[in-house]
N, C-alpha and C. Protein backbone atom coordinates (compact mmCIF):
# COMPACT_ATOMS: atom_id res chain seq x y z
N UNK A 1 -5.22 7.60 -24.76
CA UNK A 1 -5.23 6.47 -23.83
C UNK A 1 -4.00 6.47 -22.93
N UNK A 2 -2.90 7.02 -23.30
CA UNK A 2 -1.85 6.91 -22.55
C UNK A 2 -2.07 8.26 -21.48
N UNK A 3 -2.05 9.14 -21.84
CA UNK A 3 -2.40 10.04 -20.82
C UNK A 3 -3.13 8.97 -19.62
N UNK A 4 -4.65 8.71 -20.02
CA UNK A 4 -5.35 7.54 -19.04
C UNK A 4 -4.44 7.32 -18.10
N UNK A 5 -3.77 6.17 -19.02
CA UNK A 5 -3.11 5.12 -18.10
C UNK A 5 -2.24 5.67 -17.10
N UNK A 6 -1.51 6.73 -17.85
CA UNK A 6 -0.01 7.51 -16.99
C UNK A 6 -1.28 8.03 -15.09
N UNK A 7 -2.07 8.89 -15.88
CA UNK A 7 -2.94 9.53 -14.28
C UNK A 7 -3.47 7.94 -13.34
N UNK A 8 -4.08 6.72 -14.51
CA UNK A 8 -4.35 6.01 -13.13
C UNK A 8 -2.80 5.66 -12.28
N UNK A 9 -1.70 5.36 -12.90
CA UNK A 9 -0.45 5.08 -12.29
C UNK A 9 -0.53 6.13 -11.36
N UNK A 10 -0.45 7.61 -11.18
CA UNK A 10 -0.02 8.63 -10.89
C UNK A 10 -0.80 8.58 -9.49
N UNK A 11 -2.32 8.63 -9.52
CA UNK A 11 -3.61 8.61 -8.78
C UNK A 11 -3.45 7.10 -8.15
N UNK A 12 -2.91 6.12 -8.50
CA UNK A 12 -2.98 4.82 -7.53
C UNK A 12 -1.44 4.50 -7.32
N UNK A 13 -0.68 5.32 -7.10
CA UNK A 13 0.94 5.24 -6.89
C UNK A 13 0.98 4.26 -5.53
N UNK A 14 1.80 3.33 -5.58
CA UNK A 14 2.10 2.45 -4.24
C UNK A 14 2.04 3.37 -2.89
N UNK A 15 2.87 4.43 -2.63
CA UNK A 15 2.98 5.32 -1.57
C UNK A 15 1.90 5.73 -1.26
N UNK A 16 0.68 5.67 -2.00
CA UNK A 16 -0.70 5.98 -1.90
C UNK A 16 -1.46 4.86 -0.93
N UNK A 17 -0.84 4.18 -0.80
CA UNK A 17 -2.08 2.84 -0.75
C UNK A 17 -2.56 2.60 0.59
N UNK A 18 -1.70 2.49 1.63
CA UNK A 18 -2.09 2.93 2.55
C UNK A 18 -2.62 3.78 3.33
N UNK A 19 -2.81 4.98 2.61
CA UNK A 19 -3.69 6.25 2.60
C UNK A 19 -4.90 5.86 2.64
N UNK A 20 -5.55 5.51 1.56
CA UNK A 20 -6.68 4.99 0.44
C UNK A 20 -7.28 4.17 2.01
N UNK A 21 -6.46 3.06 2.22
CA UNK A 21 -7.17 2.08 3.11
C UNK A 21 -7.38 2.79 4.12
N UNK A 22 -6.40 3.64 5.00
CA UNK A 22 -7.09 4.48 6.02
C UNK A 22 -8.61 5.14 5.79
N UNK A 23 -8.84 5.84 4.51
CA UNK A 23 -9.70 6.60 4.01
C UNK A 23 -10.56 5.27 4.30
N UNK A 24 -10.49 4.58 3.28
CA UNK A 24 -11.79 3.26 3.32
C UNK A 24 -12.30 2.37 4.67
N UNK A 25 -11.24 2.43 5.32
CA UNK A 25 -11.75 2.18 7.01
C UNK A 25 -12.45 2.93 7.39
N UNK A 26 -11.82 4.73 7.36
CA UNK A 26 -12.86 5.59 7.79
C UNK A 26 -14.45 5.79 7.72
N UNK A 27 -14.68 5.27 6.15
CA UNK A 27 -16.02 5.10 5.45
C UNK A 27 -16.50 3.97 5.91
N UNK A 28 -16.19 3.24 5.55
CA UNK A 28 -16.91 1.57 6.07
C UNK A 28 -16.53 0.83 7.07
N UNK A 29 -15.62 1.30 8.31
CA UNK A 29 -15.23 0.66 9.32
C UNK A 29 -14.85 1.53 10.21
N UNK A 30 -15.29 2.76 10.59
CA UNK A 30 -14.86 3.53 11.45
C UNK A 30 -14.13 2.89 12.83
N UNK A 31 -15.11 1.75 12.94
CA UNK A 31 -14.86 1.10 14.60
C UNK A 31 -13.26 0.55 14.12
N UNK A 32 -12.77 0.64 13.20
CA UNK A 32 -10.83 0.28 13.53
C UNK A 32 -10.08 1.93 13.79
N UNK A 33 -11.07 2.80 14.33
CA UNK A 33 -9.87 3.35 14.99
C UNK A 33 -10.31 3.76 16.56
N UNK A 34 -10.75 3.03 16.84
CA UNK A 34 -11.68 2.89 18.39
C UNK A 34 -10.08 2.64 19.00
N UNK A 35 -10.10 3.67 20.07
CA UNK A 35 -10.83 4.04 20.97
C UNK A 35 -11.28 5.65 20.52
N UNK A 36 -10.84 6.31 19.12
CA UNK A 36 -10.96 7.70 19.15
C UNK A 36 -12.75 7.38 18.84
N UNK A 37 -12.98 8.91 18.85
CA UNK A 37 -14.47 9.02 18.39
C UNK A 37 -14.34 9.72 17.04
N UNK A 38 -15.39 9.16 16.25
CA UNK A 38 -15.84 9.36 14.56
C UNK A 38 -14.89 10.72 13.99
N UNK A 39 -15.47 11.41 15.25
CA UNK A 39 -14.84 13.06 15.00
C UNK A 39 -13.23 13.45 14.85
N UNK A 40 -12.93 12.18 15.44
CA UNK A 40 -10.90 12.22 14.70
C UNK A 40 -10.35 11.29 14.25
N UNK A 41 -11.30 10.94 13.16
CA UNK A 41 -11.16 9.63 12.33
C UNK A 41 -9.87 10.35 10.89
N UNK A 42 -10.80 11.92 10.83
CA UNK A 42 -10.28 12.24 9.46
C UNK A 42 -8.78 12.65 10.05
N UNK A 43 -8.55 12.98 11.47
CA UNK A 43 -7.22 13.67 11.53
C UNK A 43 -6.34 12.26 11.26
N UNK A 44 -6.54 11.41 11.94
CA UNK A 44 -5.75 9.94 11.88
C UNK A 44 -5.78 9.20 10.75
N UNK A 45 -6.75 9.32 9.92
CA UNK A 45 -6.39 9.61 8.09
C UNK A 45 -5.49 10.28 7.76
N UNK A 46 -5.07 11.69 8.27
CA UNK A 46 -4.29 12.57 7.53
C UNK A 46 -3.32 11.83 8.34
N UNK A 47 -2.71 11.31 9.25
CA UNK A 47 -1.48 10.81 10.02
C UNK A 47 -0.74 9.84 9.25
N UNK A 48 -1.95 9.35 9.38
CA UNK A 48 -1.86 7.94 8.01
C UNK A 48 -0.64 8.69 6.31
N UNK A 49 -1.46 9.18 6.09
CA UNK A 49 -1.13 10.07 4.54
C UNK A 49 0.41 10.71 4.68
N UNK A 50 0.89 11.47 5.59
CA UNK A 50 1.71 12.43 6.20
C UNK A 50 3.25 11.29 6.01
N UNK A 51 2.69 9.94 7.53
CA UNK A 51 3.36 9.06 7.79
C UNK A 51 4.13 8.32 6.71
N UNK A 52 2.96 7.62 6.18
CA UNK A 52 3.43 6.63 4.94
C UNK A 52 3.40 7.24 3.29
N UNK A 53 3.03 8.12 3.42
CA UNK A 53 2.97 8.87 1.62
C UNK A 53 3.91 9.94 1.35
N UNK A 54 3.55 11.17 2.45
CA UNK A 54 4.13 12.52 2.15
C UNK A 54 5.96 12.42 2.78
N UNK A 55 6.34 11.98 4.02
CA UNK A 55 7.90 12.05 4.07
C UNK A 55 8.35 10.83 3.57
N UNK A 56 8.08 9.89 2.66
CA UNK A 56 8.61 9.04 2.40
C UNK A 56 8.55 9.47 0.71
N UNK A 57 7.74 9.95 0.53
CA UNK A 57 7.65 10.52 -1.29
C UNK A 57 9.04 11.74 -1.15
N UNK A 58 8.82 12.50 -0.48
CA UNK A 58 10.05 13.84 -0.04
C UNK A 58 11.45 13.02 0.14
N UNK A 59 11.17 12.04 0.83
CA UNK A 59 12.93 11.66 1.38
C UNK A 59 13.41 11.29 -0.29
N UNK A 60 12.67 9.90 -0.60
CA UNK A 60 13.10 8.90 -1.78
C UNK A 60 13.64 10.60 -2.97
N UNK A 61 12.18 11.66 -3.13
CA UNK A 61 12.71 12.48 -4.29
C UNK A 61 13.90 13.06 -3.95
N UNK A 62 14.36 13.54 -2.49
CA UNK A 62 15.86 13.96 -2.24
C UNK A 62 16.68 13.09 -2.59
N UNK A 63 16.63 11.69 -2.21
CA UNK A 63 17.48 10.63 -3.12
C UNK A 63 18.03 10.96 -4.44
N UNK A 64 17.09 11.39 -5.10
CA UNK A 64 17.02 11.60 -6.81
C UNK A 64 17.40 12.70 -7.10
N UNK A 65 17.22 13.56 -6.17
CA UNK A 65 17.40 15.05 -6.95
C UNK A 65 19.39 14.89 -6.27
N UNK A 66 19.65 14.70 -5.09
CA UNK A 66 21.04 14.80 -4.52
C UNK A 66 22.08 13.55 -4.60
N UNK A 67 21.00 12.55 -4.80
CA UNK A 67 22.14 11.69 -4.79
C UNK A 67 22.42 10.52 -6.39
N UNK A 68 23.22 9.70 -6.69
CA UNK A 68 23.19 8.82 -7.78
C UNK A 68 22.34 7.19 -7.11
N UNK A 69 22.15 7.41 -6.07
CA UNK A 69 21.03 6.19 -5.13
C UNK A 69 19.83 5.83 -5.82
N UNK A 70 18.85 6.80 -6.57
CA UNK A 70 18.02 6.87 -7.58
C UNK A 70 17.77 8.03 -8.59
N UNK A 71 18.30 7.20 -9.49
CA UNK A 71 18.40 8.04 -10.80
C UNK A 71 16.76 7.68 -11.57
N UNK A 72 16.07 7.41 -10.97
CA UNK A 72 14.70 7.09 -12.00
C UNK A 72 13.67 7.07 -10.70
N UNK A 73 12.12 7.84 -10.94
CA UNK A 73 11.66 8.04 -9.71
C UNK A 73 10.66 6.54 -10.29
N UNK A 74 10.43 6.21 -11.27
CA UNK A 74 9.54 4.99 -11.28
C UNK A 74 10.17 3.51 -10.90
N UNK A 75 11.80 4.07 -10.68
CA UNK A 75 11.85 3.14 -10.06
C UNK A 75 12.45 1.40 -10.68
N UNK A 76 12.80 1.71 -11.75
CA UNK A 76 12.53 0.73 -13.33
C UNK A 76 13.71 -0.53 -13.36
N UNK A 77 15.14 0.37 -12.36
CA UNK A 77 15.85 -0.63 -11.84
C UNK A 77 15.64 -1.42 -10.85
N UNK A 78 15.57 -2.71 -10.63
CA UNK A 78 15.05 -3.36 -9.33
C UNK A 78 16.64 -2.77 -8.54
N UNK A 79 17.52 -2.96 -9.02
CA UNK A 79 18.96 -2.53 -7.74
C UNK A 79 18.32 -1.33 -7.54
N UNK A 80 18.29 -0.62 -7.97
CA UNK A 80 17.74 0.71 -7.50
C UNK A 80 16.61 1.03 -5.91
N UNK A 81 15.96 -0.28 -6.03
CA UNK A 81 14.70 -0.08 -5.26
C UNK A 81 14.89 -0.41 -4.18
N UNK A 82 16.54 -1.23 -3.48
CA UNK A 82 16.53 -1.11 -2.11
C UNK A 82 16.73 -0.42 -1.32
N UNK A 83 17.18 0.68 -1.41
CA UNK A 83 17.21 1.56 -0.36
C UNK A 83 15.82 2.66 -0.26
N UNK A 84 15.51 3.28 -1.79
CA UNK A 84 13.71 3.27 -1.37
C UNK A 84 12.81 2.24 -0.20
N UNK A 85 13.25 1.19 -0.75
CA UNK A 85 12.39 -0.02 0.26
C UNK A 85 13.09 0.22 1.24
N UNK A 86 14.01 0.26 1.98
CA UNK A 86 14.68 0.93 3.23
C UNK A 86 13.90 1.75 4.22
N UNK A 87 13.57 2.72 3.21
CA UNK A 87 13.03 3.92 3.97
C UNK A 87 11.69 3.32 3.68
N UNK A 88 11.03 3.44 3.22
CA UNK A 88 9.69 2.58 3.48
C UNK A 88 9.47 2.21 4.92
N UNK A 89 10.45 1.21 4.80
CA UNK A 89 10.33 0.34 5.98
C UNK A 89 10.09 1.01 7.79
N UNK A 90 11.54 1.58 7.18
CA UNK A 90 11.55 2.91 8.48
C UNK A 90 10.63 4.37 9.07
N UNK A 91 10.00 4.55 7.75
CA UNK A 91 8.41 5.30 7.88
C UNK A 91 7.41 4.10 8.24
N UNK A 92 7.29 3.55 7.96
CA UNK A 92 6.11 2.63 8.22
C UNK A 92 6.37 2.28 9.72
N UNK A 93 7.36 1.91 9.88
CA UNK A 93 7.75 1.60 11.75
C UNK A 93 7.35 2.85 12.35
N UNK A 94 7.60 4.01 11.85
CA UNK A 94 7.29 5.23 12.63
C UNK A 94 5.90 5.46 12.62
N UNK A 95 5.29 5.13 11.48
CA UNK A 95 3.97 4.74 11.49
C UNK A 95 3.37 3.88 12.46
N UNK A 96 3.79 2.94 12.94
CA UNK A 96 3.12 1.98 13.60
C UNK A 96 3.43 2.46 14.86
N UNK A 97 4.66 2.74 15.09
CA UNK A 97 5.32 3.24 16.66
C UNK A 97 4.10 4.69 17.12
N UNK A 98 3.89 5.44 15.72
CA UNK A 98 2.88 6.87 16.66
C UNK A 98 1.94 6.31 16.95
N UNK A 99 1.02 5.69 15.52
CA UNK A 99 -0.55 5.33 15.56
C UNK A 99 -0.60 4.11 16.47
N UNK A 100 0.09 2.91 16.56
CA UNK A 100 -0.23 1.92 17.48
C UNK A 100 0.08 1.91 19.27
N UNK A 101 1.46 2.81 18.86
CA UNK A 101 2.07 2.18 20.68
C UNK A 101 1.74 3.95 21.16
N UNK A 102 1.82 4.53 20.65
CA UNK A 102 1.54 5.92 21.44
C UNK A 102 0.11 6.24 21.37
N UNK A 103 -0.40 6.45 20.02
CA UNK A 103 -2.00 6.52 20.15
C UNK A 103 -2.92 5.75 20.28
N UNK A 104 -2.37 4.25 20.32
CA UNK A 104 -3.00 3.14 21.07
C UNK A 104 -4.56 2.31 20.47
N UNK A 105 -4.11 2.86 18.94
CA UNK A 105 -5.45 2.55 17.88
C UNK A 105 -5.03 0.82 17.68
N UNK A 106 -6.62 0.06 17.61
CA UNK A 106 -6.29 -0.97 17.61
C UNK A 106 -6.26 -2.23 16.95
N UNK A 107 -6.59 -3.24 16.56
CA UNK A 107 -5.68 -4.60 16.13
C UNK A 107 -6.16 -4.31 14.84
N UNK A 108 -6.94 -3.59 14.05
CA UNK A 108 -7.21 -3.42 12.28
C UNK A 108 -6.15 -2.60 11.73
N UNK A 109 -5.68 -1.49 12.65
CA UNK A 109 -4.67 -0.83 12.06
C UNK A 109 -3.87 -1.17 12.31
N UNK A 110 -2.64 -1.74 13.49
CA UNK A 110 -2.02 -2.70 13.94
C UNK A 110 -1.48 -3.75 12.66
N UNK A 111 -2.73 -4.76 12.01
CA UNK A 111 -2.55 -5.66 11.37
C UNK A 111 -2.14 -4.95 10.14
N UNK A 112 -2.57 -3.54 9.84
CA UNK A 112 -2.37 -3.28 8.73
C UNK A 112 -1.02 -2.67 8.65
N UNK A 113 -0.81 -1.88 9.54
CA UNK A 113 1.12 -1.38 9.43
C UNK A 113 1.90 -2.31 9.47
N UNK A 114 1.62 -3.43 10.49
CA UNK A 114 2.71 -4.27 10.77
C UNK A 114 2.93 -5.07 9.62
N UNK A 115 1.65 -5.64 9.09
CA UNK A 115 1.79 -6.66 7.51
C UNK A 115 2.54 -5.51 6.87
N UNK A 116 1.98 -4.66 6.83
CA UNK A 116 2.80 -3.87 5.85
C UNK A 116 4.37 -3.95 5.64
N UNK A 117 4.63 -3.86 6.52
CA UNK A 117 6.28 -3.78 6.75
C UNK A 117 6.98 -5.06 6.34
N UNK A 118 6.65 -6.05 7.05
CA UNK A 118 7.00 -7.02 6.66
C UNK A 118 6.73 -7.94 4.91
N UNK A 119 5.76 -6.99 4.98
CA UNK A 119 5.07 -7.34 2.96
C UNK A 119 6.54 -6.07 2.38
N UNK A 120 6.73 -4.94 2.96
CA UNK A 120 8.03 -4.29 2.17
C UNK A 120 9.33 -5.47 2.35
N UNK A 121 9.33 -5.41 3.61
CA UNK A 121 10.63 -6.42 3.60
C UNK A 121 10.76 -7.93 2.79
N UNK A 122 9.68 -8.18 2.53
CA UNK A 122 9.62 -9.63 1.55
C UNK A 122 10.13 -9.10 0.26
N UNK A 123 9.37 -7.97 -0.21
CA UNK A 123 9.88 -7.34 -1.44
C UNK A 123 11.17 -7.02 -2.08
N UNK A 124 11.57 -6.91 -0.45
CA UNK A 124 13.36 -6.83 -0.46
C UNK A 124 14.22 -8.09 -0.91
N UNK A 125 13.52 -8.70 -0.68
CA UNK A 125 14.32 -10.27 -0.70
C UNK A 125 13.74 -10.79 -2.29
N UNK A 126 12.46 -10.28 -2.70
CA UNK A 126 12.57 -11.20 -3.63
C UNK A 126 12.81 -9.71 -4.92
N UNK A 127 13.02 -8.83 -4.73
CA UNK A 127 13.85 -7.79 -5.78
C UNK A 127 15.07 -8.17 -5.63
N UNK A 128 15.89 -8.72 -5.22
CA UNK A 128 17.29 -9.98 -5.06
C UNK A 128 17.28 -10.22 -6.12
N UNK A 129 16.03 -11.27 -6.54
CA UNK A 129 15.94 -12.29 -7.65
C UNK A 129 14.69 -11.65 -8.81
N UNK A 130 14.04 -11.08 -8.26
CA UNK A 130 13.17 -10.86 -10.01
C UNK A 130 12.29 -9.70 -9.32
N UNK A 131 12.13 -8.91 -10.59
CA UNK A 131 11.56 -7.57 -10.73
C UNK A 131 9.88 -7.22 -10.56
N UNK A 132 9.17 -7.13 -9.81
CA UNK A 132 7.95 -7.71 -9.81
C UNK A 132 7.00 -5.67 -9.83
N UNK A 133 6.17 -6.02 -9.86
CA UNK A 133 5.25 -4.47 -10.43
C UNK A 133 5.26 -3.90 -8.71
N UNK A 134 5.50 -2.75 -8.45
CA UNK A 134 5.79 -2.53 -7.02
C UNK A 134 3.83 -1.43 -6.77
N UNK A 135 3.71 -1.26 -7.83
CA UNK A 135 2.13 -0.83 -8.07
C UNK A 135 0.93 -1.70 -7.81
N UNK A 136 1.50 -2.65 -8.41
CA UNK A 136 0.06 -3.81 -8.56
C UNK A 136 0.14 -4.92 -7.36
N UNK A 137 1.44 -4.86 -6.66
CA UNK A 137 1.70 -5.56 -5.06
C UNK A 137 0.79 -4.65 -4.39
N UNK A 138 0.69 -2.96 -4.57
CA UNK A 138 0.49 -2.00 -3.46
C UNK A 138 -1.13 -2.35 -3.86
N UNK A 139 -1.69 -2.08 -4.95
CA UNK A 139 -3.04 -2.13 -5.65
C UNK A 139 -3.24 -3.26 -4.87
N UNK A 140 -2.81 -4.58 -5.16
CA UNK A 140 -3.83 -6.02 -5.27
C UNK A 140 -3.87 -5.55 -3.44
N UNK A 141 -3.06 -5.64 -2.95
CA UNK A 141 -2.74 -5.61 -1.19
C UNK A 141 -4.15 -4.75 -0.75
N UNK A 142 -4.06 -3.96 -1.43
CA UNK A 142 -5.51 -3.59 -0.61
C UNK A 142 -6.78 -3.86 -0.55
N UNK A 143 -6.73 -4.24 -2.09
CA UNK A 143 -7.97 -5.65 -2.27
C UNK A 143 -7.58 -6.77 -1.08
N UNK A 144 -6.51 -7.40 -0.83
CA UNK A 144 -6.61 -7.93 -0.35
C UNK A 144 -7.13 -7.66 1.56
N UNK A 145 -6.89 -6.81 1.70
CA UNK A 145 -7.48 -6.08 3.08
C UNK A 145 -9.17 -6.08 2.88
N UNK A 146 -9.17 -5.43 1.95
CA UNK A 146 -10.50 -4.71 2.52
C UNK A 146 -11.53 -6.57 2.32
N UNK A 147 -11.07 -7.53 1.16
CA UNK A 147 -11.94 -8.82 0.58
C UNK A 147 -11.83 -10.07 2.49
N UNK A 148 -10.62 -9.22 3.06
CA UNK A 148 -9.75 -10.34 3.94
C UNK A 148 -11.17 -9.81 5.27
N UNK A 149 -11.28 -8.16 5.39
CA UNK A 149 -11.62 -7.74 6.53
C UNK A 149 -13.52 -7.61 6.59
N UNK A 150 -13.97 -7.73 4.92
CA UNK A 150 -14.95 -8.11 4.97
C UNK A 150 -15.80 -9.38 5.24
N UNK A 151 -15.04 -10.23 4.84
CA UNK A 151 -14.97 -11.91 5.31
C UNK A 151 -14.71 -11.91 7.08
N UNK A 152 -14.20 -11.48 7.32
CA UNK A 152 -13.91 -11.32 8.98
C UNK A 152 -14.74 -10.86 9.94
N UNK A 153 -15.32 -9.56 9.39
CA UNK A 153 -16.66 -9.08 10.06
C UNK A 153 -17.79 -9.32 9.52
N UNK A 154 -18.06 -9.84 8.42
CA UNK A 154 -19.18 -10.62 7.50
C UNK A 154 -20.34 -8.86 7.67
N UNK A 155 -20.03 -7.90 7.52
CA UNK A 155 -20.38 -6.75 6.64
C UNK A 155 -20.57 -7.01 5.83
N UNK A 156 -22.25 -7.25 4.94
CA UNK A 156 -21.95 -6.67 3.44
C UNK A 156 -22.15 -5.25 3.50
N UNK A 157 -22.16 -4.32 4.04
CA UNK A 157 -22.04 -3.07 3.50
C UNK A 157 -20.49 -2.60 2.52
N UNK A 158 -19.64 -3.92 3.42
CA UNK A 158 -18.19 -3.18 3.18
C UNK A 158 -17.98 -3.96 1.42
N UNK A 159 -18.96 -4.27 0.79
CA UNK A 159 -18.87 -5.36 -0.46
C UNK A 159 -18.45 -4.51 -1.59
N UNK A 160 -19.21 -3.11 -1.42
CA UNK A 160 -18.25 -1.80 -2.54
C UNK A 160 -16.97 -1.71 -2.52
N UNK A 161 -16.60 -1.83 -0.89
CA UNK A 161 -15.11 -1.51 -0.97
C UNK A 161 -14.19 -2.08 -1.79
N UNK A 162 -14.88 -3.63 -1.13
CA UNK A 162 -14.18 -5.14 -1.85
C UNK A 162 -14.18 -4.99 -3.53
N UNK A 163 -15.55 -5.05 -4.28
CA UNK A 163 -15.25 -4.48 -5.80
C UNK A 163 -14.63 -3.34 -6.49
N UNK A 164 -14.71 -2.19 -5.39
CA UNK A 164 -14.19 -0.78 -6.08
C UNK A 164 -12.47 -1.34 -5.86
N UNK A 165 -11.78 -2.28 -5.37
CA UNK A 165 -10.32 -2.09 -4.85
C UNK A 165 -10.15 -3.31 -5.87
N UNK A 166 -11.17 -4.57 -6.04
CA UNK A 166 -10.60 -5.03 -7.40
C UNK A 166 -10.77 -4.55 -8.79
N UNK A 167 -11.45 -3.75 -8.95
CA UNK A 167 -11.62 -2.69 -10.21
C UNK A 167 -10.23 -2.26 -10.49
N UNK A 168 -10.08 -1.03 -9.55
CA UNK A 168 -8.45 -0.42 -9.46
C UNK A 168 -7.66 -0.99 -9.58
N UNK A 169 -7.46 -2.44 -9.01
CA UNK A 169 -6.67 -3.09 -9.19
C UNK A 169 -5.92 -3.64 -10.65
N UNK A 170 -7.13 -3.71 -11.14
CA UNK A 170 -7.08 -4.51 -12.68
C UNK A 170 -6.83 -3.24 -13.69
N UNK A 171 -7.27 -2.00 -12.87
CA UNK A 171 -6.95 -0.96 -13.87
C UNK A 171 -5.44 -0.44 -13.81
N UNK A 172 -4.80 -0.64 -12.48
CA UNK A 172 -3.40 -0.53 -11.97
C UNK A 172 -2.56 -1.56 -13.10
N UNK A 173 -2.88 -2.83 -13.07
CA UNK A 173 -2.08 -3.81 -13.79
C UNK A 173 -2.32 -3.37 -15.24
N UNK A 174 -3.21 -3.29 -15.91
CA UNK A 174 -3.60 -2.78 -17.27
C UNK A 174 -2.60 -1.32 -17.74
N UNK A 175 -2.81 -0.45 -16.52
CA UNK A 175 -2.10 0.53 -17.17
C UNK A 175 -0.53 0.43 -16.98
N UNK A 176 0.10 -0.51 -15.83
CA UNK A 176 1.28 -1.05 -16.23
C UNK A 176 2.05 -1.36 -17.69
N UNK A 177 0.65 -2.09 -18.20
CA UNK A 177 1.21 -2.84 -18.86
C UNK A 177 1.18 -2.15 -20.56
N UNK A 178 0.24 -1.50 -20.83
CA UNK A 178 -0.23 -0.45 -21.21
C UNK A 178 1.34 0.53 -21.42
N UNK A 179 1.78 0.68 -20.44
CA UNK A 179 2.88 1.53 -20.54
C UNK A 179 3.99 1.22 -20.33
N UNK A 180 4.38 -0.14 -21.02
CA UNK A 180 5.33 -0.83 -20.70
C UNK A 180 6.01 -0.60 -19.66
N UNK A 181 5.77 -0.44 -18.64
CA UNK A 181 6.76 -0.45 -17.38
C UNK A 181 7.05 -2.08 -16.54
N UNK A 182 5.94 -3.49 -17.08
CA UNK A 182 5.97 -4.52 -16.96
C UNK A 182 6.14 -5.58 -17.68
N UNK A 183 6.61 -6.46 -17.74
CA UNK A 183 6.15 -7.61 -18.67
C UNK A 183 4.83 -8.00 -18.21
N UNK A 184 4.19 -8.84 -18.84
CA UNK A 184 3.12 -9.73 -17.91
C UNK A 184 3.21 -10.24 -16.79
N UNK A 185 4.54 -11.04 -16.69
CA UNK A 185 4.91 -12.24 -15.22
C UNK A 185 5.14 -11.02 -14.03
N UNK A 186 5.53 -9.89 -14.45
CA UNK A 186 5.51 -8.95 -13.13
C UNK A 186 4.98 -8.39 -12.71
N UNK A 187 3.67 -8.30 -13.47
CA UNK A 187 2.09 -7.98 -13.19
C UNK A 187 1.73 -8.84 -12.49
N UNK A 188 1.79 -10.35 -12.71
CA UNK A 188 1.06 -11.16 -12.40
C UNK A 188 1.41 -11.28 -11.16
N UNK A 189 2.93 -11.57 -10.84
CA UNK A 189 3.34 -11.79 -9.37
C UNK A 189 3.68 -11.08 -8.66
N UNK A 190 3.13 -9.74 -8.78
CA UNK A 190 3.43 -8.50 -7.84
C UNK A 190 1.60 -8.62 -7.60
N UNK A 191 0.64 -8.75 -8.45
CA UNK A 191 -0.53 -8.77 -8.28
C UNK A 191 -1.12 -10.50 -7.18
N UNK A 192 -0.30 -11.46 -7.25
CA UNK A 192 -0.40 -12.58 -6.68
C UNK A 192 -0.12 -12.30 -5.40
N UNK A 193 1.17 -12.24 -5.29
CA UNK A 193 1.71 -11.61 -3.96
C UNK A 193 0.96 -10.48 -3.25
N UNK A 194 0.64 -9.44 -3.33
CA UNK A 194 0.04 -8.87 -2.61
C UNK A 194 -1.57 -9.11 -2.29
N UNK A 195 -1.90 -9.58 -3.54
CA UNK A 195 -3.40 -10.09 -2.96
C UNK A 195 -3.50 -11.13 -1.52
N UNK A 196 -2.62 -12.21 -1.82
CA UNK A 196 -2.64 -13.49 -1.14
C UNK A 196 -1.66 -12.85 0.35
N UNK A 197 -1.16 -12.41 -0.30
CA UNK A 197 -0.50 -12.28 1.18
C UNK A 197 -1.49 -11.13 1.94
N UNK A 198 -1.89 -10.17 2.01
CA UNK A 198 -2.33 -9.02 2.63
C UNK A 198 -3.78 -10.17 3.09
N UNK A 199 -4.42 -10.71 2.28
CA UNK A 199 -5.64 -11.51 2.65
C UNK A 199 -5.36 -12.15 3.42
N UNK A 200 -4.60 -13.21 3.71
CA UNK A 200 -4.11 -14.17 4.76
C UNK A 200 -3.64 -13.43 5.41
N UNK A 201 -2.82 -12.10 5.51
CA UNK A 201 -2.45 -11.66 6.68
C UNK A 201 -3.43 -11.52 7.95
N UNK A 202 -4.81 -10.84 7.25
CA UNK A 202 -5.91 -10.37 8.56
C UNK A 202 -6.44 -11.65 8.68
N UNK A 203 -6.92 -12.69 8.03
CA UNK A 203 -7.24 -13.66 8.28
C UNK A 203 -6.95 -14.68 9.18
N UNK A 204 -5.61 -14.20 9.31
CA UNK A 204 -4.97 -15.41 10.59
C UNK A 204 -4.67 -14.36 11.52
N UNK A 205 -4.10 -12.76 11.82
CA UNK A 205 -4.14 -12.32 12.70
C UNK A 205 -5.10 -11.17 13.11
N UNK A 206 -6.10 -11.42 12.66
CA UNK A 206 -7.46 -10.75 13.08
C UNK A 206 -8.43 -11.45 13.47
């Protein structure tokens, strides 16, 4: 069972998550990356992945391997996690700066980098004061997109998305907890927080 739990952590890693949702737009909402056509949906997926997963996974592990900045890649000290969240922040802007203001993709992906950033920077402020699951913020957050963006366009096709992302979700918090990397309360309010916030995000600016 622990094996389990360790691969869903591994397979639904926060740096992932915004990947995933690109992917799941691609499938059930192609029209959020209009103005391109269908046919370079998958490259602007991989932009997506590159942007927010692959040099931000590379920078943080140079952290670890060169510097005493992070000595643990899960991350387990909250002091530890601001300058990770740093760079976050600063990939994700670069994110938004290629895909929004240069390639000119519009207000679904938009809503989704920009919440994003500002959902890292909240994180910043409240890893200040208490340690919250930085997995099950990234997990619930996308439930909260896809439950926020189906309600918005009243799609039920997109209703898999909505259950397959609270499934994961609950399997994200479980195997947290499962592997002691949480108490309960930091499951709960890393899973609160990102649901509620990412949902109300498209809801009021979509």
């Amino acid at each position: 069972m622990r094996v389990a739990m360790n691969i869903v952590s591994g397979v639904f890693h926060p740096l992932l998550m915004t990947s995933y949702m690109s992917a799941l737009l691609a499938v059930f909402l192609p029209e959020a990356y209009i103005p391109y056509p269908e046919s370079a949906v998958w490259q602007l997926v991989l932009a997506f992945f590159l942007l927010t997963a692959v040099l931000p996974a590379l920078f943080v592990f140079g952290l670890y391997m060169f510097t005493p900045v992070v000595t643990d890649l899960e991350l387990t000290d909250r002091k530890e996690r601001l300058v990770p969240f740093i760079v976050l922040i600063i990939f994700y802007s670069a994110a938004a700066y290629f895909l929004v203001i240069e390639l000119g993709l519009g207000p679904i992906v938009r809503v989704l980098l920009f919440s994003a950033i500002v959902m890292i920077a909240l994180m910043v402020l409240i890893n200040t004061r208490f340690k919250i699951s930085i997995h099950c913020t990234a997990a619930w957050a996308l439930a909260g997109y896809a439950l926020a963006l189906s309600v918005n366009f009243s799609f039920p096709h997109m209703l898999p998305m909505v259950f397959g992302t609270v499934i994961f979700g609950g399997l994200i918090g479980t195997s947290r907890l499962y592997l002691g990397c949480h108490k309960p309360a930091e499951v709960w309010l890393g899973t609160l927080f990102g649901f509620l916030y990412s949902f109300f995000s498209v809801l009021v600016l979509l």
